[in-house]
Protein backbone atom coordinates (compact mmCIF):
# COMPACT_ATOMS: atom_id res chain seq x y z
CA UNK A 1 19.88 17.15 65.50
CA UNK A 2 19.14 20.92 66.26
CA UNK A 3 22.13 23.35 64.62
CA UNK A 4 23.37 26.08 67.44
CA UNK A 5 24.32 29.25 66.17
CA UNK A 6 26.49 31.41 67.51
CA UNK A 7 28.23 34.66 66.73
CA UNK A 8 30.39 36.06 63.67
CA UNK A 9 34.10 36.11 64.74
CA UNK A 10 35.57 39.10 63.94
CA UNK A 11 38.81 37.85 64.99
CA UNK A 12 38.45 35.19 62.33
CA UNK A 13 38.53 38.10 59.59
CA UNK A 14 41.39 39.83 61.04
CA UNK A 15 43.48 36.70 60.88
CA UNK A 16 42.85 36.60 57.14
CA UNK A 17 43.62 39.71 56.44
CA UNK A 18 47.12 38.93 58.28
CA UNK A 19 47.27 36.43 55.75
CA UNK A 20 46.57 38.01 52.64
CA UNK A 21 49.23 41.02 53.32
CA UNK A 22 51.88 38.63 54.37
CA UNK A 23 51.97 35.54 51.86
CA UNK A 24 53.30 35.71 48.64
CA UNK A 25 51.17 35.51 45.75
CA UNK A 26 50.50 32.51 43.62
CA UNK A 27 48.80 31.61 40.03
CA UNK A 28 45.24 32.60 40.11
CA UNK A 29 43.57 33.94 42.85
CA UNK A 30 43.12 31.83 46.43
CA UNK A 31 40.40 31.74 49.16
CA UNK A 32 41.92 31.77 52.42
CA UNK A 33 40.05 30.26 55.61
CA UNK A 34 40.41 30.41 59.05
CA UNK A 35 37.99 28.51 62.07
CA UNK A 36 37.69 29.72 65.00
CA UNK A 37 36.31 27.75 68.33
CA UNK A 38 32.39 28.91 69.32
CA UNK A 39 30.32 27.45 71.47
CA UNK A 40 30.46 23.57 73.27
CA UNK A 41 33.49 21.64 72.60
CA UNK A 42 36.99 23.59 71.79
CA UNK A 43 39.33 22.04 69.36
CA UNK A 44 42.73 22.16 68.86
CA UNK A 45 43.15 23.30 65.48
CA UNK A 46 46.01 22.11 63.43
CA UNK A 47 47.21 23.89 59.55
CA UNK A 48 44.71 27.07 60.02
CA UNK A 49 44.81 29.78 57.51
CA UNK A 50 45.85 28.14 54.23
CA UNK A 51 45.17 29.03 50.94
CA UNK A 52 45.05 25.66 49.13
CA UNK A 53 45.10 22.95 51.97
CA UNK A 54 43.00 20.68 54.65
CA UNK A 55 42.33 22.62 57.94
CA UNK A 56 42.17 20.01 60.87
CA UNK A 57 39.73 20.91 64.35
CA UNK A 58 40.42 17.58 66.55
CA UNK A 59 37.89 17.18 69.77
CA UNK A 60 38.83 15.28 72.40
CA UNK A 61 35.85 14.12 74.34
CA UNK A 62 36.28 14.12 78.46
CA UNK A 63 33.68 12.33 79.00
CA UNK A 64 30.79 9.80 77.51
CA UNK A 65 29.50 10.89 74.40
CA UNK A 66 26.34 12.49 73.72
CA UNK A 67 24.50 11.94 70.58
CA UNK A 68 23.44 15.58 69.03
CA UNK A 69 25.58 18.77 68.54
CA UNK A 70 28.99 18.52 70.39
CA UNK A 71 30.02 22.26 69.19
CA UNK A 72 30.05 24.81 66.53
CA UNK A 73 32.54 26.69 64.60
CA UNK A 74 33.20 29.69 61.97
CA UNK A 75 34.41 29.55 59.73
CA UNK A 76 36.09 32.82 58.10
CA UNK A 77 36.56 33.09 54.04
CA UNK A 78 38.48 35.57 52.07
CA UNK A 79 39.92 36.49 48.98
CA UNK A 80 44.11 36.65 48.03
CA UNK A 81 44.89 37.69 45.14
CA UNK A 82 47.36 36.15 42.85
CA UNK A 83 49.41 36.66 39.98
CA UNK A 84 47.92 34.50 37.47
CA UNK A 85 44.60 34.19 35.42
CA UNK A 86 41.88 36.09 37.48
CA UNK A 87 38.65 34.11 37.71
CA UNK A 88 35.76 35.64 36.12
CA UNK A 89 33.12 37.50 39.26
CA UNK A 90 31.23 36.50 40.88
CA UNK A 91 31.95 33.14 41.68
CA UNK A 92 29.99 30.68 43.76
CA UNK A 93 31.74 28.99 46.65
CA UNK A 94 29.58 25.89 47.77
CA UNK A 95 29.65 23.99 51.47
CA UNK A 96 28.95 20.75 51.66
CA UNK A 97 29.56 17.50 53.95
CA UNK A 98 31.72 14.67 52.31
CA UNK A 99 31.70 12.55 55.34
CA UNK A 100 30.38 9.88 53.72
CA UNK A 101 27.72 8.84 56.74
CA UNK A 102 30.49 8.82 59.55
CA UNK A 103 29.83 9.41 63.02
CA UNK A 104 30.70 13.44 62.43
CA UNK A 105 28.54 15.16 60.44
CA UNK A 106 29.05 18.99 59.49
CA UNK A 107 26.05 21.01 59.02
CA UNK A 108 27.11 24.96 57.82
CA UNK A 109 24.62 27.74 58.58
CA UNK A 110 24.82 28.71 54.94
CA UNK A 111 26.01 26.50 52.09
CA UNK A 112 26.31 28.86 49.51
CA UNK A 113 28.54 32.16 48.91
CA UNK A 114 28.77 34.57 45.93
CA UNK A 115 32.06 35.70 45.52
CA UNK A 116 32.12 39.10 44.01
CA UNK A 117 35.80 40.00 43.33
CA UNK A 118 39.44 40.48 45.15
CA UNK A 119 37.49 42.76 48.09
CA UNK A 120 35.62 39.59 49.45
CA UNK A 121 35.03 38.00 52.76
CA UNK A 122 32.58 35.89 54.06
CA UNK A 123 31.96 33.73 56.90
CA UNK A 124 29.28 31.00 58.47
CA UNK A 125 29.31 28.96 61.81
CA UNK A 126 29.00 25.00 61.56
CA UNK A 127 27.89 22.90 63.64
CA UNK A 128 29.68 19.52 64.63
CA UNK A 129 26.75 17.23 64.94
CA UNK A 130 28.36 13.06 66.13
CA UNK A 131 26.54 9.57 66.31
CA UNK A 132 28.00 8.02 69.31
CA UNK A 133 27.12 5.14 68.22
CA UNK A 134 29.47 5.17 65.75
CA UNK A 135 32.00 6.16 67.74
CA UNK A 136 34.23 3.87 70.60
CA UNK A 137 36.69 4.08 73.40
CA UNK A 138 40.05 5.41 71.98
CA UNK A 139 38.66 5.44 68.66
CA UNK A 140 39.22 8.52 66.34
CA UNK A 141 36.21 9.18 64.02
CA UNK A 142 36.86 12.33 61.19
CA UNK A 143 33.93 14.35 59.49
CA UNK A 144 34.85 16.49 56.26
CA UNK A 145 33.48 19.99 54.92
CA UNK A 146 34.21 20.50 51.46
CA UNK A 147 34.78 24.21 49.96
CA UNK A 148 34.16 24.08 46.27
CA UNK A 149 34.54 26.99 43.64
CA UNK A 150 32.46 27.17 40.47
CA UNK A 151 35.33 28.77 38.91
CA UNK A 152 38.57 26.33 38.53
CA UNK A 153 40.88 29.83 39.00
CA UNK A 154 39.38 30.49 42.27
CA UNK A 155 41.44 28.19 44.14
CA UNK A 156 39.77 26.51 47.59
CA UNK A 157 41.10 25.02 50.65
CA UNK A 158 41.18 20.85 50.19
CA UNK A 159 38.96 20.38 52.92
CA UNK A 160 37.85 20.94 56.97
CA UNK A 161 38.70 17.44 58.63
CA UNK A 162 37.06 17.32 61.98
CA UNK A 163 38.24 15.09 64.18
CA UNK A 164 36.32 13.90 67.40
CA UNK A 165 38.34 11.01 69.80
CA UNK A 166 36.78 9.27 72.47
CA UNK A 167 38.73 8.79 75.15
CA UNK A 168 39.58 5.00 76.49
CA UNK A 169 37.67 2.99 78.43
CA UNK A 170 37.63 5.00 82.45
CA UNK A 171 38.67 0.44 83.68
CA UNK A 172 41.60 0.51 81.45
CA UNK A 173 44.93 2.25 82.68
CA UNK A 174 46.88 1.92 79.26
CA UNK A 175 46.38 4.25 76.38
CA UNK A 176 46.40 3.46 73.03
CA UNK A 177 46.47 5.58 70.17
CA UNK A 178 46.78 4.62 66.54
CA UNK A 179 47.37 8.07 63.89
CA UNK A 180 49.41 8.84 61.33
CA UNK A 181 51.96 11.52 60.30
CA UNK A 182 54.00 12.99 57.47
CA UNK A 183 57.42 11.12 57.65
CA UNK A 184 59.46 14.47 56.77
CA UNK A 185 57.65 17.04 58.83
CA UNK A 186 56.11 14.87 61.81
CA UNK A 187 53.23 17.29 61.12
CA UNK A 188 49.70 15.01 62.17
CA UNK A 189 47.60 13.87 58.79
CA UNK A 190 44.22 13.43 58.29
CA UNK A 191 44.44 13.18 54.13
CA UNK A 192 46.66 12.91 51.58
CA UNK A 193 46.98 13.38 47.70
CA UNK A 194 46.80 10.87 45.48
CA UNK A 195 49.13 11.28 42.50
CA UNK A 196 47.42 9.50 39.47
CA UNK A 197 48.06 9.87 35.86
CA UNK A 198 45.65 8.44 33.62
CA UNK A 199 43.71 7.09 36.62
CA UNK A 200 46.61 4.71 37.60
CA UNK A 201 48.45 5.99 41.13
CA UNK A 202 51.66 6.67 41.01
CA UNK A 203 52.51 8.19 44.40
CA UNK A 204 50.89 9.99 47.24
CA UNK A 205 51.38 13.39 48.50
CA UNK A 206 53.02 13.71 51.08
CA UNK A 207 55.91 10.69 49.21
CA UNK A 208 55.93 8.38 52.46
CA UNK A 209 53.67 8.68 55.72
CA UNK A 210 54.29 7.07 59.49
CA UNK A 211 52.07 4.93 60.54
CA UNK A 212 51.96 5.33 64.37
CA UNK A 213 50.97 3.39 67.14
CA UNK A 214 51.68 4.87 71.00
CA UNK A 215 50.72 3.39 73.96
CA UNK A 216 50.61 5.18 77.47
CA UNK A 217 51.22 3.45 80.36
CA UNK A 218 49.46 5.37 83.56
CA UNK A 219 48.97 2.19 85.43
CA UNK A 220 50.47 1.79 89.03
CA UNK A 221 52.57 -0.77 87.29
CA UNK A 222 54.72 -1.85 84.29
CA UNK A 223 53.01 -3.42 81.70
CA UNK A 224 54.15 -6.11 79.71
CA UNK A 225 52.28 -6.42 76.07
CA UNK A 226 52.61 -7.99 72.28
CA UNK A 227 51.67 -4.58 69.89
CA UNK A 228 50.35 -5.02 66.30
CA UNK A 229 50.42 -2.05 63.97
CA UNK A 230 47.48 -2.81 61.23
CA UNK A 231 48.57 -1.20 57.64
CA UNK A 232 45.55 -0.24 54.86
CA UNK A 233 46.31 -2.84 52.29
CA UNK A 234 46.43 0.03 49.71
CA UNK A 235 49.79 1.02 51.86
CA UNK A 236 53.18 -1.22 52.36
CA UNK A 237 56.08 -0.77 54.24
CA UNK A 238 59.47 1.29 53.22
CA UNK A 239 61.79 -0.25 52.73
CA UNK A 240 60.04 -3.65 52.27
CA UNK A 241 61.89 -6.89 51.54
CA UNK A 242 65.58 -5.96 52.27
CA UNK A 243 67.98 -4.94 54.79
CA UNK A 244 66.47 -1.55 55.63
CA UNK A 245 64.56 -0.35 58.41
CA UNK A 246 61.03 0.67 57.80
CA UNK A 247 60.02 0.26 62.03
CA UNK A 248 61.16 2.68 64.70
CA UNK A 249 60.63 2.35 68.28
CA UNK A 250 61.02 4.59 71.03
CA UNK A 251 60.65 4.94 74.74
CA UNK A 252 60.25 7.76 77.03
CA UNK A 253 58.40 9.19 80.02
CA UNK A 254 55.16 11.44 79.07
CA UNK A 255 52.06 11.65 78.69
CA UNK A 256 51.35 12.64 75.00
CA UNK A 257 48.17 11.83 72.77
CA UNK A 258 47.99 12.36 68.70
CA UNK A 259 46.97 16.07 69.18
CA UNK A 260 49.95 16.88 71.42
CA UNK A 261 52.33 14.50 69.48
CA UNK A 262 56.30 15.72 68.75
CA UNK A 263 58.20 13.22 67.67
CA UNK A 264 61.44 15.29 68.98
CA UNK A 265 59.71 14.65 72.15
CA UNK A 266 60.48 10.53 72.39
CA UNK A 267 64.66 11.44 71.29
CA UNK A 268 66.27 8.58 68.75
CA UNK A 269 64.68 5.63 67.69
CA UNK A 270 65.60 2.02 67.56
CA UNK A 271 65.59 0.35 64.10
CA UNK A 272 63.51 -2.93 64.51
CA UNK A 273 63.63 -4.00 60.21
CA UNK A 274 60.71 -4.60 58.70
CA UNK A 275 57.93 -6.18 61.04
CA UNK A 276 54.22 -4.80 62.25
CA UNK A 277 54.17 -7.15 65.58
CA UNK A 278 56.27 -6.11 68.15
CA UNK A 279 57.11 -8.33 70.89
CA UNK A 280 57.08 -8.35 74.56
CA UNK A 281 57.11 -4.83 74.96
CA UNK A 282 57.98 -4.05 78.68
CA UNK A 283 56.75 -0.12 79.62
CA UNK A 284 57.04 1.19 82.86
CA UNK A 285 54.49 2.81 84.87
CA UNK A 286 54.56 7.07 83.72
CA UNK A 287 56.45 5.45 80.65
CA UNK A 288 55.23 6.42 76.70
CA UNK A 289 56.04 3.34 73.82
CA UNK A 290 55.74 4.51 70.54
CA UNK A 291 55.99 2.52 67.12
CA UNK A 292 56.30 4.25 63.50
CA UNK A 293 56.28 2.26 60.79
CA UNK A 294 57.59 4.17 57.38
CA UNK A 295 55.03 3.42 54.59
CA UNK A 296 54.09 4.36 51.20
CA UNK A 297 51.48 4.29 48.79
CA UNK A 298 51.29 0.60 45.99
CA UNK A 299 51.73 1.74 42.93
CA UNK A 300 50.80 0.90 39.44
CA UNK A 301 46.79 -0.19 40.39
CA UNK A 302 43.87 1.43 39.44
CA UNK A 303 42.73 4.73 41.58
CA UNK A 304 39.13 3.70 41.39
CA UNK A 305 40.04 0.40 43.39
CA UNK A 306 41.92 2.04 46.51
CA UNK A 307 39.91 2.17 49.80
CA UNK A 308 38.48 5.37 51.02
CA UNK A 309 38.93 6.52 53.73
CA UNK A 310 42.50 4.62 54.56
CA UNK A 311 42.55 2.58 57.41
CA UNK A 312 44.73 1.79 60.27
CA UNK A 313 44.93 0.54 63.68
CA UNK A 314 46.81 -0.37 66.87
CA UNK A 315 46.08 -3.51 69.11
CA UNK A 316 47.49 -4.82 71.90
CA UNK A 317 47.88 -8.40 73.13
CA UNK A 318 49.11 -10.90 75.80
CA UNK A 319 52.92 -10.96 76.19
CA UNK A 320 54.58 -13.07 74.06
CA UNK A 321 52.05 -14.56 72.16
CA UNK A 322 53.30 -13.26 68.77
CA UNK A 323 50.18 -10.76 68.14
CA UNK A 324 48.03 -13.46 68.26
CA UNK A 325 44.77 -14.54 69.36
CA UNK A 326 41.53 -11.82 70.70
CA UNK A 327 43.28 -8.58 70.78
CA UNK A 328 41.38 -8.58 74.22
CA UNK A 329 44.29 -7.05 76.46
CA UNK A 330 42.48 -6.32 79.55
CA UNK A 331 44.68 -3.22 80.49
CA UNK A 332 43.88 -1.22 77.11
CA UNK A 333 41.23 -0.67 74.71
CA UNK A 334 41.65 -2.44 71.76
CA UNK A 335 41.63 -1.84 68.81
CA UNK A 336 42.52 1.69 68.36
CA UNK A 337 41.54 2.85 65.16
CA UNK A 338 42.60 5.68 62.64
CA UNK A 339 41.51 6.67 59.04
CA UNK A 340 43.09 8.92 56.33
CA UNK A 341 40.93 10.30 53.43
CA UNK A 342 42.01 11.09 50.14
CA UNK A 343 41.58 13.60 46.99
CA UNK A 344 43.48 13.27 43.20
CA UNK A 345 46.23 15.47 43.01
């Protein structure tokens, strides 16, 4: 697949410099990032700017997928400096894919910077190159571009987790969307830290994630439905196995998907205990159903043995059949699927 290039983004550079003046310093010194949109495709672009972090473009196709280069970013580097040990100049900054053969591959015009001291700024475009046949209706497929420094007090952004969704199936009137979110914050995820002493986890960072599922209903009519929320087995419910409530439902008009989500947006939920089937939903035509299902991370096995990425879905079925059977809900494409990679903290 041919790369496109496209112009440096002055704008990109300015942004960073923003940055630098404004935010407080920290141990060692930090490369700040920035992307800004170029040519195809434009993302929405979620946690830009951050020192130590994961930066998240998410495309949302509009129509069938093409195989080949869907669009290209740049993305803009720079120096802050901090308070603690200096890293010893120059310093090589390295791009790389870690997609791990998804459907969203990142190719960077230049993989390789040399960092010369506090004064430094770089930038490259990438390209967002998909497989679309690895990719399927509602489905949300995530590419990753990993910074690395060859100096440990040079401190890099996480990662760039690209996100491309296809949209559902043009014969099927309900959406369904399956993501995941920080349980505090509401703020959309895409990884998370894993903490991990001694190679055993412990906990994850962020403490506790939502699981989400959220269906919307633009049919002419109400729909009537059995939902399933599918949970990584690395991941259980919390609480689990007492009187708490670990699922949340909520109902309200709109027409939201993951990138626009607010969870302020659907008003209070209703505590359903402890249960990933939900039954007989009933959603009314303009109507939005969403399910969040409070989770955390099993402790106490080995970090070698979790799955990577994390995976999760949503799928619909028949009324009243208690989440059983196909999954083949002729209204919706199903199932919706969602992943969430993951570093050691």
């Amino acid at each position: 697949m041919k790369t496109i290039k496209v112009k440096t983004y002055g704008i990109g550079l300015l942004v960073l410099a923003l940055a630098m003046a404004s935010t407080a310093a920290f141990a060692n010194d930090n490369l700040v990032a920035t992307v800004i949109n170029g040519t195809g495709a434009t993302a929405v672009i979620v946690d830009n700017g951050l020192a130590q972090g994961t930066i998240q473009p998410t495309y949302s196709l509009s129509a069938s997928c093409t195989t080949g280069t869907l669009a290209t970013f740049n993305l803009a580097m720079a120096v802050q400096v901090g308070t603690g040990t200096a890293p010893a100049y120059p310093v090589t900054l390295t791009l790389e894919d870690a997609g791990n053969g998804t459907g969203v591959q990142l190719v960077p015009t230049q993989t390789s910077f040399t960092v010369t001291g506090p004064a430094w700024i770089g930038n490259t475009d990438v390209a967002v190159n998909v497989d679309c046949s690895k990719l399927s209706p509602g489905n949300d497929i995530v590419g990753n571009l990993k910074v690395s420094s060859s100096n440990s007090h040079l401190k890099t952004i996480t990662s760039i987790n690209v996100h491309v969704k296809e949209p559902a199936s043009t014969s099927a009137c309900l959406k369904v969307y399956s993501f995941e979110t920080n349980q505090d914050t509401g703020d959309l995820l895409s990884s998370v830290a894993i903490v991990a002493p001694h190679g055993t986890v412990k906990s994850s960072n962020p403490g506790q994630i939502s699981v989400d599922s959220l269906v919307v209903n633009t049919c002419q009519e109400t729909k009537y439905f059995d939902l399933a929320v599918g949970i990584d087995n690395d991941w259980s419910l919390n609480p689990s196995g007492n009187l708490g409530n670990a699922t949340f439902t909520y109902n309200t008009s709109g027409d939201l998907d993951p990138s626009t989500f607010s969870l302020a947006s659907f008003g209070t939920g209703t505590a359903q205990g402890q249960t990933i089937c939900l039954h007989s939903v009933m959603l009314a035509s303009g109507d939005m159903f969403l399910v969040t299902e409070h989770s955390q991370i099993n402790s106490g096995v080995s970090v070698s043995s979790l799955n990577n990425p994390f995976k999760f879905s949503t799928t619909l079925y028949t009324a009243s059949t208690g989440c059983t059977g196909s999954g083949n809900n002729p209204d919706a494409p199903n199932p919706a699927t969602s992943t969430l990679t993951w570093t050691v903290n």
